[in-house]
Protein backbone atom coordinates (compact mmCIF):
# COMPACT_ATOMS: atom_id res chain seq x y z
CA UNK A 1 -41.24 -156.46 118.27
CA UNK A 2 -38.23 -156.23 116.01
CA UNK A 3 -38.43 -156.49 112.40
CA UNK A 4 -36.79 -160.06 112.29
CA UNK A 5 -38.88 -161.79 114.71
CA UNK A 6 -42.19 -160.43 112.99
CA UNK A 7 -40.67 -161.77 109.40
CA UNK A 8 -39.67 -165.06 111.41
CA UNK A 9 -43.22 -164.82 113.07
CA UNK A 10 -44.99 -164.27 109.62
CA UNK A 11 -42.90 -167.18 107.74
CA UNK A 12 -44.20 -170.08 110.68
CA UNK A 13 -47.79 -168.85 110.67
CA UNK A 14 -47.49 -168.91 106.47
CA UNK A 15 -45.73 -172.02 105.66
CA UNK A 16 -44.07 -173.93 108.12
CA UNK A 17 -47.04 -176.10 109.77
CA UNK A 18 -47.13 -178.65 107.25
CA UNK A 19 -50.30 -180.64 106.48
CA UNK A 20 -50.59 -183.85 106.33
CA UNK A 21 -52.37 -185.27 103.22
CA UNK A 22 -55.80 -185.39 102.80
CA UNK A 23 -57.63 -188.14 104.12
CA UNK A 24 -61.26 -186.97 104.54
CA UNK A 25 -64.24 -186.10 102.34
CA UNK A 26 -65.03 -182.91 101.28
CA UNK A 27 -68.71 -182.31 99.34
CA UNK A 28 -68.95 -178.83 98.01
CA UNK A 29 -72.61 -178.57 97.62
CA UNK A 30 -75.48 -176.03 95.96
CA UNK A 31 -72.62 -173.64 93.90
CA UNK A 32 -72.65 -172.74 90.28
CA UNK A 33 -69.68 -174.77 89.11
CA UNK A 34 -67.48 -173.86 86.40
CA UNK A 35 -65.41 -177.63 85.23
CA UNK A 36 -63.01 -176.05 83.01
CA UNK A 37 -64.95 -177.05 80.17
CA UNK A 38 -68.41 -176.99 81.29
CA UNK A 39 -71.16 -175.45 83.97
CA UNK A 40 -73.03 -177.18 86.33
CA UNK A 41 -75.99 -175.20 88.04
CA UNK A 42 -76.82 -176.30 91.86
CA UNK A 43 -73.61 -178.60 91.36
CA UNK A 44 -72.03 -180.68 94.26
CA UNK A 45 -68.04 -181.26 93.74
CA UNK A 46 -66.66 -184.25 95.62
CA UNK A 47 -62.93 -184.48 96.62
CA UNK A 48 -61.46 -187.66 98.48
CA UNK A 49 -57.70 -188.21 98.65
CA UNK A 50 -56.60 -184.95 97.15
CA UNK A 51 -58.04 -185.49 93.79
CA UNK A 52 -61.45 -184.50 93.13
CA UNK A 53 -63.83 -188.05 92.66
CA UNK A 54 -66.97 -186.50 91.19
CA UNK A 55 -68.89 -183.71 89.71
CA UNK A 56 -73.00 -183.58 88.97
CA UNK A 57 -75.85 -182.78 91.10
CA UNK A 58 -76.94 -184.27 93.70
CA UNK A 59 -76.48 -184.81 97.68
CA UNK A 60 -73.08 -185.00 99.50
CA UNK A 61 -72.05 -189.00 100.22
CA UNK A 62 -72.59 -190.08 103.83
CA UNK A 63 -69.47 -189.25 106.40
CA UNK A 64 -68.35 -186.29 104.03
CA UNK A 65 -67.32 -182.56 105.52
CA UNK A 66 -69.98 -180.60 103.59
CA UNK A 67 -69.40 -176.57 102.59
CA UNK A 68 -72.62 -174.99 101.42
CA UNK A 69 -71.74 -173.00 98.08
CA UNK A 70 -75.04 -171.81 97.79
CA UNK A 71 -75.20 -168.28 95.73
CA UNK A 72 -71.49 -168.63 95.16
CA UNK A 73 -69.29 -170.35 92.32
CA UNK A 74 -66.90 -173.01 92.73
CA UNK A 75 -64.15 -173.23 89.97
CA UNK A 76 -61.07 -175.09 89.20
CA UNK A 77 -57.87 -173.60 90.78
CA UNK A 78 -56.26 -171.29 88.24
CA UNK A 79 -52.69 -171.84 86.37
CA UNK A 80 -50.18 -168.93 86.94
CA UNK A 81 -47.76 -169.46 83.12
CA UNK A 82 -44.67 -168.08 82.08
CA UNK A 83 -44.51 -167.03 85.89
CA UNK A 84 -41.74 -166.55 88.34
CA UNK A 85 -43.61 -167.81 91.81
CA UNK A 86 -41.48 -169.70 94.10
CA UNK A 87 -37.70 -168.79 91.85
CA UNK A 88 -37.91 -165.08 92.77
CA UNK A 89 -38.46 -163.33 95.96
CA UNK A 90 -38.10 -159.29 95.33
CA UNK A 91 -37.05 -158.16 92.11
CA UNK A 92 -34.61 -155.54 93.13
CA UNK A 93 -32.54 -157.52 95.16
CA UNK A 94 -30.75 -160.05 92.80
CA UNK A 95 -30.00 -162.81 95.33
CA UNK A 96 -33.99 -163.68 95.84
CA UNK A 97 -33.97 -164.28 91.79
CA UNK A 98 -32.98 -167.97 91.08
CA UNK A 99 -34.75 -167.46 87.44
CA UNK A 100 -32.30 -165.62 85.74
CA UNK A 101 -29.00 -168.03 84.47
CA UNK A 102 -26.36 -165.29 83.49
CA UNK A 103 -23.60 -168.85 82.82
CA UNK A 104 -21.92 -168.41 79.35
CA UNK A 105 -20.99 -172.29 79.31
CA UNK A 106 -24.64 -173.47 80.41
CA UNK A 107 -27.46 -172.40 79.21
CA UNK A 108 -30.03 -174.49 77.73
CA UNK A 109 -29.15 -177.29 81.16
CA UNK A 110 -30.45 -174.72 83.76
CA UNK A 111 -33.13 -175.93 85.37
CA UNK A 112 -35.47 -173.70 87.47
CA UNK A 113 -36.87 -176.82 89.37
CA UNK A 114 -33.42 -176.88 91.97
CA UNK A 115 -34.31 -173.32 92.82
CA UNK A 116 -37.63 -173.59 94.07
CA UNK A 117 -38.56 -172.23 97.38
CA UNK A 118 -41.46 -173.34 98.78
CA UNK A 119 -41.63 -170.83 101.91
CA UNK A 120 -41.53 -167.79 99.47
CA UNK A 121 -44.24 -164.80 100.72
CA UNK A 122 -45.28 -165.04 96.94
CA UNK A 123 -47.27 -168.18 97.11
CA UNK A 124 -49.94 -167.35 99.49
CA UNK A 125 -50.57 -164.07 98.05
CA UNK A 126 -51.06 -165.72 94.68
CA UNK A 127 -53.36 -168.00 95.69
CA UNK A 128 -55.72 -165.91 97.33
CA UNK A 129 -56.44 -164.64 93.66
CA UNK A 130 -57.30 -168.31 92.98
CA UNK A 131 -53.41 -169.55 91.81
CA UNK A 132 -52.88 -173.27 92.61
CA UNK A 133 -50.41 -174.07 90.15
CA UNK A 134 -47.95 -172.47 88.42
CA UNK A 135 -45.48 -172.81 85.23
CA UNK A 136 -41.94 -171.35 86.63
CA UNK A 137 -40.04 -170.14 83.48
CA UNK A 138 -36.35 -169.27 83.37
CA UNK A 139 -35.96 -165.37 82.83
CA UNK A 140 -34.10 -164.19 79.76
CA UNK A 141 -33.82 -161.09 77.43
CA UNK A 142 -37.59 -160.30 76.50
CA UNK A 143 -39.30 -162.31 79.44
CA UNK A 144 -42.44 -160.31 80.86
CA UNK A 145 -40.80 -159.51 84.02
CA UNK A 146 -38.96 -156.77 82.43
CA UNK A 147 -36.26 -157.09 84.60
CA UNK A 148 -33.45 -158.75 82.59
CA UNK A 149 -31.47 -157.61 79.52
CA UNK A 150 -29.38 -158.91 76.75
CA UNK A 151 -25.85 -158.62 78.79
CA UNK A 152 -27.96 -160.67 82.39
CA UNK A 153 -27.91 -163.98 80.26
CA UNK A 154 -26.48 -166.69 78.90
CA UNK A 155 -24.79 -165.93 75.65
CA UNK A 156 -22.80 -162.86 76.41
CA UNK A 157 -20.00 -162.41 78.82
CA UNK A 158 -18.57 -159.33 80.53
CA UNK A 159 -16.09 -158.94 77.54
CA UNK A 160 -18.29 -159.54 74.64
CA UNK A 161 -17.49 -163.08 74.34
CA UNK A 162 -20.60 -165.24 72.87
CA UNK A 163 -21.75 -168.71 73.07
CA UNK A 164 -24.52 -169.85 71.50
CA UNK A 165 -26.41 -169.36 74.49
CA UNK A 166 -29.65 -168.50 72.65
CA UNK A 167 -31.45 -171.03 75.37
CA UNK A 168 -32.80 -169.61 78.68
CA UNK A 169 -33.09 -172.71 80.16
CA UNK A 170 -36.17 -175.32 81.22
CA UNK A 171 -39.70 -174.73 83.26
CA UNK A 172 -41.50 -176.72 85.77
CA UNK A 173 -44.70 -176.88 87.21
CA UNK A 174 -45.18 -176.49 91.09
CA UNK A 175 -48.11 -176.55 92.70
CA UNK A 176 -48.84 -173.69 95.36
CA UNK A 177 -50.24 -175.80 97.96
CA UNK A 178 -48.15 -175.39 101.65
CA UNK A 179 -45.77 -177.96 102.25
CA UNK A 180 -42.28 -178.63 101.33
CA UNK A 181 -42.61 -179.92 97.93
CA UNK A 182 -44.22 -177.93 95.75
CA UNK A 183 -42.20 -179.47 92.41
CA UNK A 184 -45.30 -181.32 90.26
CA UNK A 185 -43.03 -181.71 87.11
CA UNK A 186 -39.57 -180.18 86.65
CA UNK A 187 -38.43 -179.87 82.70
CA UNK A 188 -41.70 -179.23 80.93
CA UNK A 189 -40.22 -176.88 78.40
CA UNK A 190 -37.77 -175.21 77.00
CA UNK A 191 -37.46 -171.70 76.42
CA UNK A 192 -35.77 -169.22 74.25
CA UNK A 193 -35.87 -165.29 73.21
CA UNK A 194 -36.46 -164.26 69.77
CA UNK A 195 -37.23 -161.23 68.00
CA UNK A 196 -35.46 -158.16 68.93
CA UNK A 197 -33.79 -159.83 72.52
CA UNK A 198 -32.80 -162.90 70.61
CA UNK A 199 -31.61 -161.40 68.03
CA UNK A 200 -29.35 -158.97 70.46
CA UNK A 201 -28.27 -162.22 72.37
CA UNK A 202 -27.35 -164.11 68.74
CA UNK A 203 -24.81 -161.00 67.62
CA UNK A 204 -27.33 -158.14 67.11
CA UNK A 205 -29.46 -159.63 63.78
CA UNK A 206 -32.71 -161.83 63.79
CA UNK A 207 -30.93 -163.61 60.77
CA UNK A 208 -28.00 -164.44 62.90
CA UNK A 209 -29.96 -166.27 65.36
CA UNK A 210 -32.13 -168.61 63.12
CA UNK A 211 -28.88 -169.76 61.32
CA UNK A 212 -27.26 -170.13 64.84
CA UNK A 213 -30.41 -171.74 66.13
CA UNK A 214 -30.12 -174.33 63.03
CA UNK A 215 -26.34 -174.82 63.62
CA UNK A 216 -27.01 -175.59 67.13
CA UNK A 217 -29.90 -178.41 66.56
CA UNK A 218 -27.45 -179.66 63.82
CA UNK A 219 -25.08 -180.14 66.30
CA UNK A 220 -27.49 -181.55 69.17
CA UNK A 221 -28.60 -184.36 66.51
CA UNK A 222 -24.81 -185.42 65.70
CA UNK A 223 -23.96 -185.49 69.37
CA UNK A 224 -26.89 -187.64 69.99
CA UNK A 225 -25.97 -189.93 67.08
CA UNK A 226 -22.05 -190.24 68.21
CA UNK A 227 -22.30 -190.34 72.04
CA UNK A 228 -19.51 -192.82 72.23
CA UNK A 229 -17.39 -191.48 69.75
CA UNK A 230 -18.04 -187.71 71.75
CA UNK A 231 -16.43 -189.42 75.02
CA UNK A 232 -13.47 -190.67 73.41
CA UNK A 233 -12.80 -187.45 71.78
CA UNK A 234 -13.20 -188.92 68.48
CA UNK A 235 -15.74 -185.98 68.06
CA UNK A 236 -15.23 -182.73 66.26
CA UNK A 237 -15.42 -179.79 68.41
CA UNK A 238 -19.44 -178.68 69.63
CA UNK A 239 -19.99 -175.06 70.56
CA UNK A 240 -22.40 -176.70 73.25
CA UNK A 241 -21.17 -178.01 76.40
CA UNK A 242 -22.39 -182.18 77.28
CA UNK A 243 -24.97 -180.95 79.56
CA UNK A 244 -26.43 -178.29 77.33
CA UNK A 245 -26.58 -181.11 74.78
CA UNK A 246 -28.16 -183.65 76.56
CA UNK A 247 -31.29 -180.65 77.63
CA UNK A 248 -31.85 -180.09 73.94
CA UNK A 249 -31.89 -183.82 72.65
CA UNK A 250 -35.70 -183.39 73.64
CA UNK A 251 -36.52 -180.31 71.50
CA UNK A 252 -34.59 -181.64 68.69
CA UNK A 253 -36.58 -184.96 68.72
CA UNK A 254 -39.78 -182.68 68.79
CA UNK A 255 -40.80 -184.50 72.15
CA UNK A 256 -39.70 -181.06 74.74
CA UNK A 257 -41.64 -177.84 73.59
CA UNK A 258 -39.73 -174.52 72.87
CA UNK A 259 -40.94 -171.86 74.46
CA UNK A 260 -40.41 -168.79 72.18
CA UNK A 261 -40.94 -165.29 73.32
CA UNK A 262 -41.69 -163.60 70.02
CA UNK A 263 -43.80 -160.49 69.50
CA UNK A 264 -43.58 -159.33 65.89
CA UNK A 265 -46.20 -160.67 63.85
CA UNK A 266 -43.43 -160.98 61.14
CA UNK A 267 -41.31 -162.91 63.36
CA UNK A 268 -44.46 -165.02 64.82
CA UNK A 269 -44.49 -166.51 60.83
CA UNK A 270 -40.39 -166.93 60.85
CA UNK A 271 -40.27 -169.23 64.13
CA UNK A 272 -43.61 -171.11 62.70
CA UNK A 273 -41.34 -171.63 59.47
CA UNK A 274 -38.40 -172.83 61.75
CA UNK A 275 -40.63 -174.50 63.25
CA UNK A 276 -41.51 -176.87 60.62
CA UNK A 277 -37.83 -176.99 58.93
CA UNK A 278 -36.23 -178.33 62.04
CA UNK A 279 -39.46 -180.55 63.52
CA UNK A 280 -39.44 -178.31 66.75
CA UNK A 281 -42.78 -178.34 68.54
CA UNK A 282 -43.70 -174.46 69.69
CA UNK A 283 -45.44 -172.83 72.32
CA UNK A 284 -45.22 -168.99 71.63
CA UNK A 285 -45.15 -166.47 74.34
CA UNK A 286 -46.25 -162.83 74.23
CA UNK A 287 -47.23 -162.95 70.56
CA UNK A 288 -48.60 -159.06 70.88
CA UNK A 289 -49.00 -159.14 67.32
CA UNK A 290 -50.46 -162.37 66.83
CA UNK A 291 -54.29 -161.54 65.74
CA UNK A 292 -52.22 -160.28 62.25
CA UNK A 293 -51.25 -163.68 61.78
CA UNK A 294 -54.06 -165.78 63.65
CA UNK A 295 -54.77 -168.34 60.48
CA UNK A 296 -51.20 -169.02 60.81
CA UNK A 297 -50.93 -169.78 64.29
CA UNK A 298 -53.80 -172.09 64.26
CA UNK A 299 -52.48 -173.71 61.35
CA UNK A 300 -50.00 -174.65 62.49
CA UNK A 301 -51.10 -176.06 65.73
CA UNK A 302 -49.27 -173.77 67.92
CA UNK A 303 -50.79 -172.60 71.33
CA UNK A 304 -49.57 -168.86 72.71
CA UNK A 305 -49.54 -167.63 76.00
CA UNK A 306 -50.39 -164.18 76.35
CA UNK A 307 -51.11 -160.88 78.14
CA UNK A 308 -54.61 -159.95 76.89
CA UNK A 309 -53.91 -156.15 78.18
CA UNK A 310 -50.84 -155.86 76.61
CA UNK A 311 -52.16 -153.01 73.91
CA UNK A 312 -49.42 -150.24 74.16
CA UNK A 313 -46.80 -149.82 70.69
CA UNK A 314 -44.03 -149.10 73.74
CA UNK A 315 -41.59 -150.46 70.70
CA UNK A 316 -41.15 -151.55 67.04
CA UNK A 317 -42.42 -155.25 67.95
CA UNK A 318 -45.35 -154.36 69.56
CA UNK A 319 -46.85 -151.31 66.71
CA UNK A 320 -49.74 -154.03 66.24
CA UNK A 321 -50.43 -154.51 70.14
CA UNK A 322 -54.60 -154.42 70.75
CA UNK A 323 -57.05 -155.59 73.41
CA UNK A 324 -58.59 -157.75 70.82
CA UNK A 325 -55.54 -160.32 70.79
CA UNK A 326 -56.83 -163.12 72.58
CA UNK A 327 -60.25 -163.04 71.25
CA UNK A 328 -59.25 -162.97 67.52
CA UNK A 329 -56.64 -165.56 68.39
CA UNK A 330 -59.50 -167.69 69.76
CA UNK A 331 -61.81 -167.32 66.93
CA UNK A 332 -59.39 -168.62 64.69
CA UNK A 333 -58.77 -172.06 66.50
CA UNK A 334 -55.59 -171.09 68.69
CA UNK A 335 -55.45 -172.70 72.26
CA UNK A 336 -54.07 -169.23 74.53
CA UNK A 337 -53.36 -169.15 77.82
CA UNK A 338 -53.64 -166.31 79.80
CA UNK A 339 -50.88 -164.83 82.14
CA UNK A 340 -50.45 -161.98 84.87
CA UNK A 341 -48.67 -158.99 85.08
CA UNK A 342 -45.00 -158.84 85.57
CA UNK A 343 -43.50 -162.29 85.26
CA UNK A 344 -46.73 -163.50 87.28
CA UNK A 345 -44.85 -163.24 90.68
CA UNK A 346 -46.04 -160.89 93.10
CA UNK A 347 -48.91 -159.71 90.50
CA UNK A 348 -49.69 -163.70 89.98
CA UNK A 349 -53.04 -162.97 91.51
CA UNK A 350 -53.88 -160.47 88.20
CA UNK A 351 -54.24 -163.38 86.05
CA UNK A 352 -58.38 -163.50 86.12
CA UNK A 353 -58.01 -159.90 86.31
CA UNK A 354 -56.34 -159.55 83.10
CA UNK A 355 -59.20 -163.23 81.57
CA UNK A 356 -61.64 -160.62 82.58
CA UNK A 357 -60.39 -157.88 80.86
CA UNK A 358 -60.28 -160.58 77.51
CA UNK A 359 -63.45 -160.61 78.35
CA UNK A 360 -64.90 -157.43 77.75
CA UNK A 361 -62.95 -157.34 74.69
CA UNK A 362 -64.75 -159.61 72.90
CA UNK A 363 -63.10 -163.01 74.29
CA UNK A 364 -66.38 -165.48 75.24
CA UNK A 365 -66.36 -166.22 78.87
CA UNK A 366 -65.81 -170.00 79.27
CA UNK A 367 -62.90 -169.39 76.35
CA UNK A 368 -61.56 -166.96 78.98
CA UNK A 369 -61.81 -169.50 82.30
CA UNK A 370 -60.14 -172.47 80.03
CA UNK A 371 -57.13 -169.81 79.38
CA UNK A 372 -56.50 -170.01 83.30
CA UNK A 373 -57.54 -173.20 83.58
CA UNK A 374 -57.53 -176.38 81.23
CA UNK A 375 -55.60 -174.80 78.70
CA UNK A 376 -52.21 -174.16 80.48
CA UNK A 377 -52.45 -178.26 81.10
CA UNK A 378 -53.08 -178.83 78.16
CA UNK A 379 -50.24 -177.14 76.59
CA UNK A 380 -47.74 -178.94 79.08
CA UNK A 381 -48.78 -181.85 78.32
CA UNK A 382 -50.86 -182.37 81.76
CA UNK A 383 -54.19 -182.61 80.27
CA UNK A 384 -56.53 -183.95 82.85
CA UNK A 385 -54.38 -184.03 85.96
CA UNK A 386 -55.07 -180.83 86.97
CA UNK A 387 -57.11 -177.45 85.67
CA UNK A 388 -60.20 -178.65 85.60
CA UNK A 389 -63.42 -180.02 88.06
CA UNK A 390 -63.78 -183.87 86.96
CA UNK A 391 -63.21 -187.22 88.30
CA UNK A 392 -59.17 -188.07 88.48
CA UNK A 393 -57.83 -184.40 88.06
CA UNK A 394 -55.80 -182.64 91.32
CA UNK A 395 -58.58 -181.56 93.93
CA UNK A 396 -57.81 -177.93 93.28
CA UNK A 397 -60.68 -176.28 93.96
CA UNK A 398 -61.88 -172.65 94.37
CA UNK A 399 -65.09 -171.32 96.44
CA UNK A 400 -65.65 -168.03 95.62
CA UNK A 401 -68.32 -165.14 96.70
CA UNK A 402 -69.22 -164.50 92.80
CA UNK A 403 -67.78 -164.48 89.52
CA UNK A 404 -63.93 -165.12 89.81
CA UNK A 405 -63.32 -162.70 86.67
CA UNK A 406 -65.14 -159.97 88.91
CA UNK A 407 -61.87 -158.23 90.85
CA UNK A 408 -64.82 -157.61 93.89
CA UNK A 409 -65.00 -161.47 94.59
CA UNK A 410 -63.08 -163.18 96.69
CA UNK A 411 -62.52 -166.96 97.73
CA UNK A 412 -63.93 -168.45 100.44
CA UNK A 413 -62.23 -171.79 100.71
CA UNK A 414 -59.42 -172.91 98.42
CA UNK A 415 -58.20 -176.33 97.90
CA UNK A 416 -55.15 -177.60 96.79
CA UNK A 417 -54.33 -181.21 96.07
CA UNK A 418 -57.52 -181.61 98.50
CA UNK A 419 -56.25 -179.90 101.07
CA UNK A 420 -57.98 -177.31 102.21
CA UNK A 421 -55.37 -173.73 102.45
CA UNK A 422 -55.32 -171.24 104.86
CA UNK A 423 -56.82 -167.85 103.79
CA UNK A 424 -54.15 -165.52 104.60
CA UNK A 425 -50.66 -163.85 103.54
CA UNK A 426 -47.87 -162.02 104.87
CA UNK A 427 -49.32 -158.54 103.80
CA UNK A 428 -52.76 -159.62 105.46
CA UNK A 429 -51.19 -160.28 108.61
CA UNK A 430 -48.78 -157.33 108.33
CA UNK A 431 -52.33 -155.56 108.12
CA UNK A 432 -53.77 -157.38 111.12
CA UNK A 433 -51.09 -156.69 113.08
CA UNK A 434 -50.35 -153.02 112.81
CA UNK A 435 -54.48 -152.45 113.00
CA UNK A 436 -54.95 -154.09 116.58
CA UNK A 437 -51.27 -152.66 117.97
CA UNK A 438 -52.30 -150.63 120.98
CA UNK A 439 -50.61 -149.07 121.78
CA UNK A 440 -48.29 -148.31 118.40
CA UNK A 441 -44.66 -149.54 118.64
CA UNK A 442 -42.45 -146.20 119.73
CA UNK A 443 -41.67 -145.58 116.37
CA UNK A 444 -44.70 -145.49 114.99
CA UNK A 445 -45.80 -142.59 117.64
CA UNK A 446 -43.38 -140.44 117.05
C-alpha cells in the first residue's frame, strides 16, 4: 500500500467516525477512585449524558452498562496546560504550527481557537496517557516548546522594526474527545514572555518591557474610555491596532488572566509587583526559580504552571532550577499545575510522568493528581465543569490497570464527555500493521 492511502487509512480509523452523544448509562463499579480532591475505596462512578451524575459506593442503577474496575483505579481525565495539542502537527515543518503568530500589527488579537484541528495524530496519542482536555497556548519567545525565538514573533519584523508586540496572543481549552468540535472555551487567557525573551522582544532590556508593558495598558484603558472619539479620529495616535485593543480591554479590567512565562526568581517578584500596580490578574508559567520566592507567590494569590523536572541551570534564568519546585511551591499555599514535556504536544502523554516524578521529590500524592487535574480548572476559571469525579463535572473519566503516576499502567477505558474513546493511535496501528504484514511490502525485503 502506498504511503498516502495508509495516512488516509490511519486518519478514518482515528477520527473520522464521529460519535454521536452519549445517551446511555455507564456504572464504573469496585475501583479505587481518585475525585480530584478525594479517594473513594470500592467506589462506583456513574456517568449519564456525558457528565458524570454520581460518585460513592454502592451498586450500579438498574439498565446501566456496568465495567468492573475491580483491582484497578479510576481517575478524572487529566488537563494537558500551556500545551500545543490540536494547533501544531510536526514541529519541523512550519505549516502544521498554527501556534506561533509572527504578525507585527496583531499580536495580542490572535486567537489559537480558529486554528484548531480536531483530526490531528496528536490527540489520540495524548489521551492514551490519560489527556482529555487541554489548554492550547499561543507560542512565543520563551514558550516550553523551544521551538520559537525572539525574531518568529510578534514585535519584531524582518528589518528590525518593533511594535509593542510584547503579547503572544490568547488560549483556549479543547477537549480531546473525537468529533469535530473539540473548542470547550476559546479566549481563556492571555499570554506574554518576560524575562530574558521578553525583554529581547521589548528592545533587548527587562526595564524596557515593564515601562512598555505600562504604556501599553495606559493606552488600552484610554481607548476603552474614548471608543467614539477613536472612530472619528478624534483620538491621538495608539501604538496598538483596534483589534489588539479590544483583546486586552479584559486584562486591563483584571477580568482575562496574563499568562507570563517568567523564570528568574528576581523577575517572578517584578511581574508580581506589576502585577499589583496595574490590577493585572497573573498566572505564571515556568517559574524554575519559584521555590526562592514561594511566600511571595502565595501571597499574592498567583497560581504557576510548571515543569516539575525542569532542574538543569542550561542559562542565567534557570541557576536556581531544582526537583523540589513544585513541592516547596505547594507547601507554601501556591495552586501549580503540572505540564509535559515540550509544549505538551506529541509528549502530552508525559504529564503524570513528570506529577510522578513531583512525587518522589517530596510533592504529596493527591497535591500531585490535583496539578493534572482540578487545578488546571481551577486556574481557568472552569472550576467544577471538568477535572474532577463529582456530580455535574464533564464525564471524563479514566480506568486504569494501577496507579496512573506509575509509567507501567495503562488505561483500560477512557471517557470523554461520556463517551467512551477508542484505545488506539496512529503509531499503534502503524505498529499493528507492519507486525502482521506477510509477506513485507517489497521494500521492506530488500
Amino acid at each position: 500500500m502506498r504511503i498516502s492511502q495508509m495516512v488516509m487509512g490511519a486518519v478514518a480509523s482515528l477520527m473520522l467516525t464521529v460519535p454521536a452523544l452519549a445517551q446511555e448509562t455507564v456504572a464504573i463499579v469496585g475501583g479505587r477512585v481518585l475525585t480530584g480532591t478525594s479517594v473513594v475505596e470500592n467506589g462506583t462512578v456513574v456517568i449519564s449524558d456525558g457528565r458524570v451524575v454520581s460518585v460513592g459506593q454502592g451498586g450500579a442503577p438498574a439498565g446501566a452498562r456496568v465495567i468492573d474496575a475491580a483491582g484497578k483505579v479510576v481517575a478524572p481525565g487529566f488537563v494537558a496546560v500551556d500545551s500545543g495539542l490540536a494547533g501544531s502537527e510536526v514541529g519541523s515543518i512550519g505549516g502544521t504550527n498554527d501556534l506561533a503568530n509572527r504578525s507585527n500589527t496583531l499580536s495580542a488579537a490572535f486567537d489559537v481557537s480558529y486554528g484548531l484541528d480536531p483530526w490531528s495524530f496528536t490527540l489520540p496519542v495524548a489521551r492514551l496517557g490519560g489527556v482529555t482536555r487541554a489548554v492550547v497556548v499561543p507560542q512565543h519567545p520563551g514558550s516550553s516548546g523551544g521551538h520559537v525565538h525572539e525574531h518568529d514573533t510578534a514585535g519584531a519584523g524582518e528589518g528590525g522594526y518593533h511594535t509593542p508586540g510584547l503579547f503572544a496572543g490568547q488560549a483556549a481549552v479543547i477537549h480531546l474527545g473525537r468529533g469535530t468540535d473539540i473548542l470547550v472555551k476559546p479566549r481563556v487567557a492571555m499570554t506574554a514572555p518576560f524575562g530574558e525573551a521578553g525583554a529581547g522582544v521589548a528592545g533587548g532590556a527587562r526595564g524596557a518591557e515593564y515601562t512598555l508593558f505600562k504604556e501599553t495598558l495606559a493606552e488600552v484603558r484610554l481607548y476603552a474610555r474614548n471608543k467614539a472619539a477613536y472612530e472619528r479620529a478624534g483620538l491621538r495616535d495608539l501604538m496598538l491596532s483596534r483589534a489588539d485593543l479590544e483583546a486586552l480591554i479584559p486584562v486591563a479590567n483584571g477580568d482575562m488572566p496574563l499568562i507570563v512565562t517568567v523564570h528568574r526568581a528576581s523577575d517572578i517578584r517584578q511581574v508580581l509587583r506589576l502585577a499589583r500596580e496595574e490590577g493585572v490578574k497573573l498566572i505564571l508559567d515556568g517559574a524554575e526559580e519559584g521555590w526562592l520566592v514561594a511566600s511571595d507567590i502565595a501571597a499574592a494569590g498567583v497560581p504557576v504552571l510548571l515543569n516539575p523536572v525542569s532542574n538543569l541551570p542550561a542559562n542565567f534564568e534557570v541557576r536556581a532550577a531544582r526537583m523540589e519546585n513544585a513541592a516547596a511551591l505547594d507547601a507554601a499555599g501556591v495552586v501549580i499545575a503540572i505540564k509535559g514535556n515540550e509544549g505538551s504536544v506529541h509528549r502530552a502523554r508525559e504529564t503524570r510522568y513528570n506529577a510522578g516524578n513531583a512525587v518522589s521529590h517530596g510533592l504529596p500524592y493527591a497535591s500531585a493528581i490535583a496539578a493534572i487535574t482540578v487545578n488546571p480548572a481551577r486556574i481557568f476559571g472552569m472550576a467544577g465543569q471538568f477535572g474532577q469525579i463529582a456530580p455535574g463535572a464533564a464525564g471524563d473519566v479514566v480506568v486504569w490497570s494501577g496507579d496512573p503516576l506509575e509509567p507501567l499502567s495503562q488505561p483500560s477505558a477512557v471517557f470523554v464527555n461520556g463517551v467512551e474513546q477508542p484505545l488506539e493511535a496512529r503509531n499503534l496501528l502503524l505498529r499493528d500493521r507492519y507486525r502482521q504484514q506477510t509477506p513485507m511490502p517489497p521494500a521492506y525485503r530488500n
